[in-house]
PDB file of N, CA and C in Angstrom:
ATOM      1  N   UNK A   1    -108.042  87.280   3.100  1.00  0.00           N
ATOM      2  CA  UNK A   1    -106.881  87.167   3.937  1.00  0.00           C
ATOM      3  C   UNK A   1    -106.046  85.953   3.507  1.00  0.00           C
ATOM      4  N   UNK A   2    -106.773  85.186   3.073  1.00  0.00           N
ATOM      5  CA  UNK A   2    -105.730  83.510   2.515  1.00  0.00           C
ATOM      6  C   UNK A   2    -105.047  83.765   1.745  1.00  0.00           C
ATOM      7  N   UNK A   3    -106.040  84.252   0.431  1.00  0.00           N
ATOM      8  CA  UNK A   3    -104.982  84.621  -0.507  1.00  0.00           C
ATOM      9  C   UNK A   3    -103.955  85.991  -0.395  1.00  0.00           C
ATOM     10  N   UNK A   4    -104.205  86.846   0.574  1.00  0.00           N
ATOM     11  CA  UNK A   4    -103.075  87.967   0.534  1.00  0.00           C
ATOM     12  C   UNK A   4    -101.704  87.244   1.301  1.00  0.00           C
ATOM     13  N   UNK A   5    -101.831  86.029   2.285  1.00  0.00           N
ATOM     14  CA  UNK A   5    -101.183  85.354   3.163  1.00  0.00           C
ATOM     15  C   UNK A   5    -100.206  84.064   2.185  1.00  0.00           C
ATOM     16  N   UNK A   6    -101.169  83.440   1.384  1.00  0.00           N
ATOM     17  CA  UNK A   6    -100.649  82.775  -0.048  1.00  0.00           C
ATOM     18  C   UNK A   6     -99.555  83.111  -0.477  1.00  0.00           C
ATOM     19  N   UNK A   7     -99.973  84.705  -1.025  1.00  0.00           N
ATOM     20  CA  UNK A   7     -99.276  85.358  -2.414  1.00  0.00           C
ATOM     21  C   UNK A   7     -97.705  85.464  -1.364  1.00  0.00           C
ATOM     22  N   UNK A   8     -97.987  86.316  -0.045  1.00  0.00           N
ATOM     23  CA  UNK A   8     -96.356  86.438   0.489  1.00  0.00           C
ATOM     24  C   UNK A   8     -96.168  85.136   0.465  1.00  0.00           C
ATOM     25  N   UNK A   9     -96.425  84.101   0.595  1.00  0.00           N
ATOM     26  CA  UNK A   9     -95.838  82.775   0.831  1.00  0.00           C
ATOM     27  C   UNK A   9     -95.000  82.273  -0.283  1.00  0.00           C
ATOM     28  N   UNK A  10     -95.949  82.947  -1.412  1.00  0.00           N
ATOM     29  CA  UNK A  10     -95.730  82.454  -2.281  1.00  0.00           C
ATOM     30  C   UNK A  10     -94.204  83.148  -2.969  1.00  0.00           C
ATOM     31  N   UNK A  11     -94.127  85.184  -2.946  1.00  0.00           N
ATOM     32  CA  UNK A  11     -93.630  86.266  -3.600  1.00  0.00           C
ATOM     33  C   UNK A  11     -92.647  85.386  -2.954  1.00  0.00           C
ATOM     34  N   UNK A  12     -92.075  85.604  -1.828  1.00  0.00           N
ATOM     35  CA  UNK A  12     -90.900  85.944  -0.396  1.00  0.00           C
ATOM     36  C   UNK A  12     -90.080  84.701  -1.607  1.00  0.00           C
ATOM     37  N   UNK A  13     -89.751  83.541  -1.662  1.00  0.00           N
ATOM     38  CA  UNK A  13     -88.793  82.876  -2.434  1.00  0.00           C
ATOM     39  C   UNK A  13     -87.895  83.322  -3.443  1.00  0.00           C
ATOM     40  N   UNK A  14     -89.330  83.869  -4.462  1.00  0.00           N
ATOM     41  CA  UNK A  14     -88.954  84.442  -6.032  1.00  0.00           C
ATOM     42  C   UNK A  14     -88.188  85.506  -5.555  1.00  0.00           C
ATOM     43  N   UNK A  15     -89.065  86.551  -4.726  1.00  0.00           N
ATOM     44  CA  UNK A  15     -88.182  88.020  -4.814  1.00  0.00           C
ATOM     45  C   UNK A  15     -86.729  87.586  -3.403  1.00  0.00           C
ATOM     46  N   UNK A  16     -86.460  86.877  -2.927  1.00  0.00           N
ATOM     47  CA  UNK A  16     -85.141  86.336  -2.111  1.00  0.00           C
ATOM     48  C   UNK A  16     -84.330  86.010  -3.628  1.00  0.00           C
ATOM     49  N   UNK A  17     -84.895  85.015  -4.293  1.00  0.00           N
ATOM     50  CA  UNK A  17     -83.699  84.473  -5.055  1.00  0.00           C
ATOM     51  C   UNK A  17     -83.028  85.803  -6.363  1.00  0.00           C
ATOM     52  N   UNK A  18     -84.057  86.787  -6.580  1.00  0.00           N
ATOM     53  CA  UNK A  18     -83.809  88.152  -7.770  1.00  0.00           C
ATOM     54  C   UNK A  18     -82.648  88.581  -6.688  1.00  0.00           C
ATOM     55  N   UNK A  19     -83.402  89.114  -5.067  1.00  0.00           N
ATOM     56  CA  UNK A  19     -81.886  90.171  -4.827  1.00  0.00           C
ATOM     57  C   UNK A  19     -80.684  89.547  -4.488  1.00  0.00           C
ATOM     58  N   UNK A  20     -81.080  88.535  -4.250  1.00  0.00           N
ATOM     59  CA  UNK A  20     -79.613  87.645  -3.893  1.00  0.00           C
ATOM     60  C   UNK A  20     -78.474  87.339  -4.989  1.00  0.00           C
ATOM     61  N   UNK A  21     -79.118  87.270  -6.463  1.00  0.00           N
ATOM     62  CA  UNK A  21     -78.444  87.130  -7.381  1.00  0.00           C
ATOM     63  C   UNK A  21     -77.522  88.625  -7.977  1.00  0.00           C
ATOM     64  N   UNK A  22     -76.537  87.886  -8.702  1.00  0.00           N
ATOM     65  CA  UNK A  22     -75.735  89.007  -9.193  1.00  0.00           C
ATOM     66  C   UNK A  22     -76.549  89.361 -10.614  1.00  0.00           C
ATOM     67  N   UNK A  23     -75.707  90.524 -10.455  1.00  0.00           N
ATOM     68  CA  UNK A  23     -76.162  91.092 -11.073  1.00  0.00           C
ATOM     69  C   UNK A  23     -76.375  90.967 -13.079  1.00  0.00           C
ATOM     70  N   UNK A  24     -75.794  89.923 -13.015  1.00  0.00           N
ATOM     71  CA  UNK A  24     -75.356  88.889 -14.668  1.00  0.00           C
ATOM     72  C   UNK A  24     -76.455  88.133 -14.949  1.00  0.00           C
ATOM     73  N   UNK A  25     -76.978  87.808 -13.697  1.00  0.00           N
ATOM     74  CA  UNK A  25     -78.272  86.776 -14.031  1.00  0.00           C
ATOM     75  C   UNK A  25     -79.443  87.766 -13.621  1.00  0.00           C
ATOM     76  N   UNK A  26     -79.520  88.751 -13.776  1.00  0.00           N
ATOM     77  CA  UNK A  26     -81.015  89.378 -13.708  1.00  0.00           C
ATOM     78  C   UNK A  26     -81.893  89.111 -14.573  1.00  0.00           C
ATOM     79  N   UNK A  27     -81.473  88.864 -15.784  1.00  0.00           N
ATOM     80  CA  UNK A  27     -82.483  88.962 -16.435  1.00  0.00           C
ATOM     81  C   UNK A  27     -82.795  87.173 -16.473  1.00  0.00           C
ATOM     82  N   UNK A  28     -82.214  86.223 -16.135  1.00  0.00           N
ATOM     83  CA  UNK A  28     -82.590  84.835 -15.681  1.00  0.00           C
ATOM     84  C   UNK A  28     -83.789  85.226 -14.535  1.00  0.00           C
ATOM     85  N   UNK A  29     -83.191  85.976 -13.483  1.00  0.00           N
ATOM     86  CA  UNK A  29     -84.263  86.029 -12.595  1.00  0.00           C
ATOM     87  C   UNK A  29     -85.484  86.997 -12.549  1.00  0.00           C
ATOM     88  N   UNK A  30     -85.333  88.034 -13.968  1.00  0.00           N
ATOM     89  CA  UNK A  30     -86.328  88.653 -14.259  1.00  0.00           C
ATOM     90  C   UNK A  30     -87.721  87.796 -14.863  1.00  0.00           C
ATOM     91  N   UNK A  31     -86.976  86.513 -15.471  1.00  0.00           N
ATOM     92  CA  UNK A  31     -87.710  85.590 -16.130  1.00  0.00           C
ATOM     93  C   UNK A  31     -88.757  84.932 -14.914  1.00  0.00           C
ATOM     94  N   UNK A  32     -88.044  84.815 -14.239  1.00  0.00           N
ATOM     95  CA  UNK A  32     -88.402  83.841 -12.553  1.00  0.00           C
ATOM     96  C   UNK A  32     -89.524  84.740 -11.867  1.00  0.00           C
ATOM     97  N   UNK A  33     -89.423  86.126 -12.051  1.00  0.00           N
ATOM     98  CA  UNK A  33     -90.473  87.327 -11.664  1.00  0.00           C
ATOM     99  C   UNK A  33     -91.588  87.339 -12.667  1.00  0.00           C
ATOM    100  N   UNK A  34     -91.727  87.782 -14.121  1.00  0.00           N
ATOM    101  CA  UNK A  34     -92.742  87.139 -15.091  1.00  0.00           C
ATOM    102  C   UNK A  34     -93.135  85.682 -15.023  1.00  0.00           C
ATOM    103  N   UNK A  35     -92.671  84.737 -14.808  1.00  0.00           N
ATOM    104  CA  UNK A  35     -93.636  83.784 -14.281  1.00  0.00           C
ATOM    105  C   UNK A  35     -94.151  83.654 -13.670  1.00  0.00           C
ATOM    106  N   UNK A  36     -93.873  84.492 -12.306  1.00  0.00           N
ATOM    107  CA  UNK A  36     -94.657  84.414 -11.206  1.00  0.00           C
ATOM    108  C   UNK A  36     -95.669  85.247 -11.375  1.00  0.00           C
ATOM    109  N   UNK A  37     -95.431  86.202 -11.982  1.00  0.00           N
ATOM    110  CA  UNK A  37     -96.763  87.240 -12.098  1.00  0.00           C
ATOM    111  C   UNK A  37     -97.440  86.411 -13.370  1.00  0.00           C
ATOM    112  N   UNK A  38     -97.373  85.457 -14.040  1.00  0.00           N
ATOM    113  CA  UNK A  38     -98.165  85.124 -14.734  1.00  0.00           C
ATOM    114  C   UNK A  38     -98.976  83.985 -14.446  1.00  0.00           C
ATOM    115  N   UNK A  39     -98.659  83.176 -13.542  1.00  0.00           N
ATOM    116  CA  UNK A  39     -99.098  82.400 -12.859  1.00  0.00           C
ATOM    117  C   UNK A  39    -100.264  83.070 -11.425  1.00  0.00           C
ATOM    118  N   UNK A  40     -99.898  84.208 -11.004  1.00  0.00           N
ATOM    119  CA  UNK A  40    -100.582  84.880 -10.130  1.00  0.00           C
ATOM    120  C   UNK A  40    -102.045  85.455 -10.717  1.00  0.00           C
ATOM    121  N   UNK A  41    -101.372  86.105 -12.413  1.00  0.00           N
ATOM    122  CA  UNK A  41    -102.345  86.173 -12.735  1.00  0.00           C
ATOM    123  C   UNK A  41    -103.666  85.462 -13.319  1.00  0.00           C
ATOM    124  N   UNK A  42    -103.136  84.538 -13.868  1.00  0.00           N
ATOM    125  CA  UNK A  42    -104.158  83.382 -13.569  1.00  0.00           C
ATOM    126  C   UNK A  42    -104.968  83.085 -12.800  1.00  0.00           C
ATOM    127  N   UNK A  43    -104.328  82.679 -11.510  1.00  0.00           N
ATOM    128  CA  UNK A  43    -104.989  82.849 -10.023  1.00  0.00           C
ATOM    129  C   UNK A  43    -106.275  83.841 -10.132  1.00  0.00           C
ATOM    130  N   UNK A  44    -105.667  84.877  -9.883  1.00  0.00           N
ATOM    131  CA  UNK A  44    -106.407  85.845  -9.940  1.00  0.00           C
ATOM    132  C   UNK A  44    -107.691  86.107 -10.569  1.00  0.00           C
ATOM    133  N   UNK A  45    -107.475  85.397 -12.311  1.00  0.00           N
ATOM    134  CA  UNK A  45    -108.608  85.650 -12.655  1.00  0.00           C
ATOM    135  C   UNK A  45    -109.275  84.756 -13.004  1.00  0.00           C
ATOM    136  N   UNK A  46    -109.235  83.333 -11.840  1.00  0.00           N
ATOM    137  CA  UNK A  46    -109.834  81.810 -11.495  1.00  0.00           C
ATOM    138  C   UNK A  46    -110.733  82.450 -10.496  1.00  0.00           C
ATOM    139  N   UNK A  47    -109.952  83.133  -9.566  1.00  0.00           N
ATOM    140  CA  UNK A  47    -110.784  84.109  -8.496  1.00  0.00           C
ATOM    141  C   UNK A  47    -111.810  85.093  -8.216  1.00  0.00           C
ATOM    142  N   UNK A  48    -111.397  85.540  -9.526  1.00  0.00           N
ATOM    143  CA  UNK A  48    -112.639  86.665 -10.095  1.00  0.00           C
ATOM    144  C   UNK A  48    -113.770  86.219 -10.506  1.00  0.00           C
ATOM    145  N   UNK A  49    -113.397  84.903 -11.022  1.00  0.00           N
ATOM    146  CA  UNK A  49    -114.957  84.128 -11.987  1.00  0.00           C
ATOM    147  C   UNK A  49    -115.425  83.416 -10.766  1.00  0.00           C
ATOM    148  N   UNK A  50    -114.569  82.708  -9.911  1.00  0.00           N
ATOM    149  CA  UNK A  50    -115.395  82.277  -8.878  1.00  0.00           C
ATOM    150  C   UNK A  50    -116.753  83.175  -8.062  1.00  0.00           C
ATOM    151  N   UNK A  51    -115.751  84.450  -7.541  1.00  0.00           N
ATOM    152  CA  UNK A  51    -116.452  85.559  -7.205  1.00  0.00           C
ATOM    153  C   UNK A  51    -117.970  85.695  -7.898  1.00  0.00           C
ATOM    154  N   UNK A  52    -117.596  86.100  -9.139  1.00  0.00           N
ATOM    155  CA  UNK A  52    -118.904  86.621 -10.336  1.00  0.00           C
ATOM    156  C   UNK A  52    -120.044  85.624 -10.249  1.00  0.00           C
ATOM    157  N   UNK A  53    -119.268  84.276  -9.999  1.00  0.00           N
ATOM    158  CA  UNK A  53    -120.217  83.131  -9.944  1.00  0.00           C
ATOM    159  C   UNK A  53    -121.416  83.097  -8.553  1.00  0.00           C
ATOM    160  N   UNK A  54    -120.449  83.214  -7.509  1.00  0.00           N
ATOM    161  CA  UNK A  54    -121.113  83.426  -6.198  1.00  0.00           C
ATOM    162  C   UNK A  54    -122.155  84.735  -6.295  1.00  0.00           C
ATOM    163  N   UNK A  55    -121.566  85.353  -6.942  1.00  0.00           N
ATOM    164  CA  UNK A  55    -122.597  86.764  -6.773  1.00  0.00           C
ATOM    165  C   UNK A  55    -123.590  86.750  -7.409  1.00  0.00           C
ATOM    166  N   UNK A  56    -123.607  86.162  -8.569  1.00  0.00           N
ATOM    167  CA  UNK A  56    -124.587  85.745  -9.554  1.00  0.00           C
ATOM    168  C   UNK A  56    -125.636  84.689  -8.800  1.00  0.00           C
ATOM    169  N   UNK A  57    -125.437  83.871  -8.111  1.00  0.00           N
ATOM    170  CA  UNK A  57    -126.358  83.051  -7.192  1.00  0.00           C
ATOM    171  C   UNK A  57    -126.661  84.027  -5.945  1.00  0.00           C
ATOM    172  N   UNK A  58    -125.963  84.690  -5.435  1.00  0.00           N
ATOM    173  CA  UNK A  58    -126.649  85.374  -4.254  1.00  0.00           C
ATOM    174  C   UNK A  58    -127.361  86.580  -5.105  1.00  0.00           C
ATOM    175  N   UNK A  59    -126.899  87.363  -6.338  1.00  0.00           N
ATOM    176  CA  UNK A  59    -128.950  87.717  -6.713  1.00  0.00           C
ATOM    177  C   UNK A  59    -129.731  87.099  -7.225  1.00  0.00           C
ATOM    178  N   UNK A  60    -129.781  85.789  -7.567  1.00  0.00           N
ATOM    179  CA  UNK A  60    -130.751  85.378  -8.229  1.00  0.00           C
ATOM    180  C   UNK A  60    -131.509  85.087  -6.396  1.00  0.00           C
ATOM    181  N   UNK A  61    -130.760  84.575  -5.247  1.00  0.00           N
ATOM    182  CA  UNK A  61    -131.647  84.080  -4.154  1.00  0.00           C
ATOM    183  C   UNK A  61    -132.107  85.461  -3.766  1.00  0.00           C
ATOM    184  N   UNK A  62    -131.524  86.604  -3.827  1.00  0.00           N
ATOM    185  CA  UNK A  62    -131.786  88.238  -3.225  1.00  0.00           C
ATOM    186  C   UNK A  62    -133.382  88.300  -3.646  1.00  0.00           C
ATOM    187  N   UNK A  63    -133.860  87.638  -4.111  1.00  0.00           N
ATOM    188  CA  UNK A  63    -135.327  87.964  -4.020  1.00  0.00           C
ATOM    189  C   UNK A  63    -136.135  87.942  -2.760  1.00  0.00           C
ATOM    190  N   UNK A  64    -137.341  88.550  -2.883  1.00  0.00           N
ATOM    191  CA  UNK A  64    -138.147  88.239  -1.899  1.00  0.00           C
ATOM    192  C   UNK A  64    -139.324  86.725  -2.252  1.00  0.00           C
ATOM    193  N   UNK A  65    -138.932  85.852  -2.921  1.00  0.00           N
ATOM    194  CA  UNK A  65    -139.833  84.763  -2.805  1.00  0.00           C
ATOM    195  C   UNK A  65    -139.128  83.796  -2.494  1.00  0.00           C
ATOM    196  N   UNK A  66    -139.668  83.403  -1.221  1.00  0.00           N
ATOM    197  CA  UNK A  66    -139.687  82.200  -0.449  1.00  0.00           C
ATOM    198  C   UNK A  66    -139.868  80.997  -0.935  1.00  0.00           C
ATOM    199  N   UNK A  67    -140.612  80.737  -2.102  1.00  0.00           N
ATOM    200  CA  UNK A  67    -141.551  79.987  -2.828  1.00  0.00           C
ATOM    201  C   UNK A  67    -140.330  79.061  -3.491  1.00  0.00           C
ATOM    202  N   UNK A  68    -139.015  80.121  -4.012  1.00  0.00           N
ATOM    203  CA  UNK A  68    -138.426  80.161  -5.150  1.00  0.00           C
ATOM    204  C   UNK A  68    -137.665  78.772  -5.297  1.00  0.00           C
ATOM    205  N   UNK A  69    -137.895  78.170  -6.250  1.00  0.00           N
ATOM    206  CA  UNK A  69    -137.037  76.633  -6.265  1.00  0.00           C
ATOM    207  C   UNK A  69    -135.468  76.762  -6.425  1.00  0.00           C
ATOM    208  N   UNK A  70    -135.176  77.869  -6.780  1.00  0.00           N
ATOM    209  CA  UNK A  70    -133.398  77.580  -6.834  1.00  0.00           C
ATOM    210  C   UNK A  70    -133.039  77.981  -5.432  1.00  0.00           C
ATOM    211  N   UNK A  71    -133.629  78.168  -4.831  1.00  0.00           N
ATOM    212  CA  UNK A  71    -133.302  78.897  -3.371  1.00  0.00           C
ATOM    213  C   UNK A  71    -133.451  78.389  -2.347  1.00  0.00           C
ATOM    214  N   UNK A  72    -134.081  77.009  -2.851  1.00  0.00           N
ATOM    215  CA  UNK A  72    -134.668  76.019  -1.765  1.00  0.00           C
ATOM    216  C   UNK A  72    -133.719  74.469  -2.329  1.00  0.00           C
ATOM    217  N   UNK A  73    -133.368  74.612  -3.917  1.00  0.00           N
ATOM    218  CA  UNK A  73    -132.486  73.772  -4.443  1.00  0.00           C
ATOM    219  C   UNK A  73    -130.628  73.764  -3.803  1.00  0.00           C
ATOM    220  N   UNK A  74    -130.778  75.157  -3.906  1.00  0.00           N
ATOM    221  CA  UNK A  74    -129.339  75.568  -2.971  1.00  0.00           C
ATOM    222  C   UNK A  74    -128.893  75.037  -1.646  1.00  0.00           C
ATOM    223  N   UNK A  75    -129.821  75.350  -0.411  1.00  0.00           N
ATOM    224  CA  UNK A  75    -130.018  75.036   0.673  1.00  0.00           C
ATOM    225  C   UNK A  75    -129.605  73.450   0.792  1.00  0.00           C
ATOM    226  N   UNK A  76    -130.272  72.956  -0.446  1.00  0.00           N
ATOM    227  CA  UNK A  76    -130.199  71.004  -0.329  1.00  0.00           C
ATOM    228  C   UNK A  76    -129.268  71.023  -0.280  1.00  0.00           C
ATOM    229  N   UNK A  77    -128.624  71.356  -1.446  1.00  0.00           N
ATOM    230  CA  UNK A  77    -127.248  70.739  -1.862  1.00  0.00           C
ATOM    231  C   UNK A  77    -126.091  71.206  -0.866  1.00  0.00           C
ATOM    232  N   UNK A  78    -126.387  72.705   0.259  1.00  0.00           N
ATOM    233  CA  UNK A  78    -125.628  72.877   1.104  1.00  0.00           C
ATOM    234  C   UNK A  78    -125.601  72.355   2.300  1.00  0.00           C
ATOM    235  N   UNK A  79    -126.916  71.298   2.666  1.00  0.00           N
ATOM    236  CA  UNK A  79    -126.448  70.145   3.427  1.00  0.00           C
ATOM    237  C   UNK A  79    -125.885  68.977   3.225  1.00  0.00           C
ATOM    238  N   UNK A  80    -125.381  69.038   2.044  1.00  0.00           N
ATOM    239  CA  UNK A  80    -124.681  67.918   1.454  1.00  0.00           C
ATOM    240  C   UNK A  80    -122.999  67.638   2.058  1.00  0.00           C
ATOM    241  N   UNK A  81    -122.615  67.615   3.110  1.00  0.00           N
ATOM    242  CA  UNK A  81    -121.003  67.334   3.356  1.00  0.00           C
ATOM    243  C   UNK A  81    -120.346  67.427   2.330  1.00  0.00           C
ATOM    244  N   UNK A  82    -120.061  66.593   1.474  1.00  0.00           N
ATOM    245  CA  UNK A  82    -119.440  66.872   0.211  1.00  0.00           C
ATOM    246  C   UNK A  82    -119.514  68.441  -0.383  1.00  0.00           C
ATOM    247  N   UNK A  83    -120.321  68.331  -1.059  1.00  0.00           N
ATOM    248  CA  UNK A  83    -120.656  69.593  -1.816  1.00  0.00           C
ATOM    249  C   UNK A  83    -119.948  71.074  -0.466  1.00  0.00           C
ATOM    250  N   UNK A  84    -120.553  70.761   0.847  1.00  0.00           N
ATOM    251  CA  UNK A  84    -119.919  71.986   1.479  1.00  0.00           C
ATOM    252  C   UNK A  84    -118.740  72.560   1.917  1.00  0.00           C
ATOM    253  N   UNK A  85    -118.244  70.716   1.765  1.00  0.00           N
ATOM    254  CA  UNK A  85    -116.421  70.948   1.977  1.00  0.00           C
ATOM    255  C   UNK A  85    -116.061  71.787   0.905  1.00  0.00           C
ATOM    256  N   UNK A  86    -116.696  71.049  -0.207  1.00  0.00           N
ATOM    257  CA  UNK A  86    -115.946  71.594  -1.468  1.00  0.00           C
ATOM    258  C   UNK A  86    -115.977  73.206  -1.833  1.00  0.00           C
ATOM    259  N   UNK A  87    -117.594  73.552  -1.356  1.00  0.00           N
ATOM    260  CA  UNK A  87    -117.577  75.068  -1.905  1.00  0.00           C
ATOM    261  C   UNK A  87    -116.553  75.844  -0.383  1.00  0.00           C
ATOM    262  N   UNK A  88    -116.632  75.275   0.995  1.00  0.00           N
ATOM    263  CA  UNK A  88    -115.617  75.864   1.620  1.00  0.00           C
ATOM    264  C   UNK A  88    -114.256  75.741   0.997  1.00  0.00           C
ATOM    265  N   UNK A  89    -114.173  75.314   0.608  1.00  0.00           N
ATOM    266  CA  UNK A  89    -112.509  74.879   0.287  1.00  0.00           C
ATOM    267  C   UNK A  89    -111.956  75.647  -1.242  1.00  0.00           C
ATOM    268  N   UNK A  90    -113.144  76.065  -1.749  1.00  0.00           N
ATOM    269  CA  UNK A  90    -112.956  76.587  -2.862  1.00  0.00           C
ATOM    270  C   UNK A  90    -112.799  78.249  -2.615  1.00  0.00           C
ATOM    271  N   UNK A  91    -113.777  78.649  -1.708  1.00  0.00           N
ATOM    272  CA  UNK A  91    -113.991  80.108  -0.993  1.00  0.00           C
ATOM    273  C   UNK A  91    -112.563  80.259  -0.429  1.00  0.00           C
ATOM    274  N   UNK A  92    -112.245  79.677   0.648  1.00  0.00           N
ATOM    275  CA  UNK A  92    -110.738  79.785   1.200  1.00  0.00           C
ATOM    276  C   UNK A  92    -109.410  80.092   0.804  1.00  0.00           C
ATOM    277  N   UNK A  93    -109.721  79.631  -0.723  1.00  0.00           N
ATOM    278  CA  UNK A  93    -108.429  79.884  -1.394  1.00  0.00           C
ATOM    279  C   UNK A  93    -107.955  78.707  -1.311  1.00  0.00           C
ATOM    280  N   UNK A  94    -107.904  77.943  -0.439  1.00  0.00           N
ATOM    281  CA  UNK A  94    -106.637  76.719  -0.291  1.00  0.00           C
ATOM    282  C   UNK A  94    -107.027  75.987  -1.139  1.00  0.00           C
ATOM    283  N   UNK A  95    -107.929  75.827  -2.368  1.00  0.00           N
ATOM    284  CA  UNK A  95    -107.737  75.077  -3.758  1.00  0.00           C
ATOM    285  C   UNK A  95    -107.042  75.269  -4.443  1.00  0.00           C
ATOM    286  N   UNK A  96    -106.393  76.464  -4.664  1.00  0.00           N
ATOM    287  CA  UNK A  96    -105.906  77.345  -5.882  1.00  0.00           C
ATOM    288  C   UNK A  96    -104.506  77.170  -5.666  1.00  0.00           C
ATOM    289  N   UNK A  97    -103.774  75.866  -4.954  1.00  0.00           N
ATOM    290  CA  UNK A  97    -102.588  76.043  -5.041  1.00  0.00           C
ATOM    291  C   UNK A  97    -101.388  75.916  -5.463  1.00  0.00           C
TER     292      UNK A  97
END
């Protein structure tokens, strides 16, 4: 939801300043539209590796051993204030801005 809330925050400017312009400078403001989608896409695929990353730690913990040291290493470091702001803040989207 952050980032779908972001991106309009972000689109609504770029695509105001394309229809508002005449029609002489489109392709100035076509330029202003490819940056934005290239910059989005970036985003995007900062987002994806984050993702892959998280998922990649929730199967390695998806086991059934209790025993398991990365699973009990995790837990530490997620009572850490620091460390939990950070991975909240990273999940949220509101890093990526």
């Amino acid at each position: 939801m952050n980032l779908g809330i972001r991106e309009a925050i972000k689109l609504g400017p770029v695509l105001a300043t394309h229809i508002a312009s005449d029609t002489e400078s489109f392709e100035k403001n076509d330029k202003l539209l490819e940056d934005y989608m290239l910059n989005r896409r970036e985003r995007a695929l900062q987002t994806i590796r984050l993702v892959k990353r998280i998922m990649g730690v929730v199967a390695i913990l998806g086991s059934d051993r209790m025993f398991d040291l990365s699973y009990w290493l995790i837990r530490l470091i997620g009572m850490i204030p620091l460390a939990k702001r950070s991975v909240i803040w990273s999940l949220s989207g509101l890093g990526n801005r």
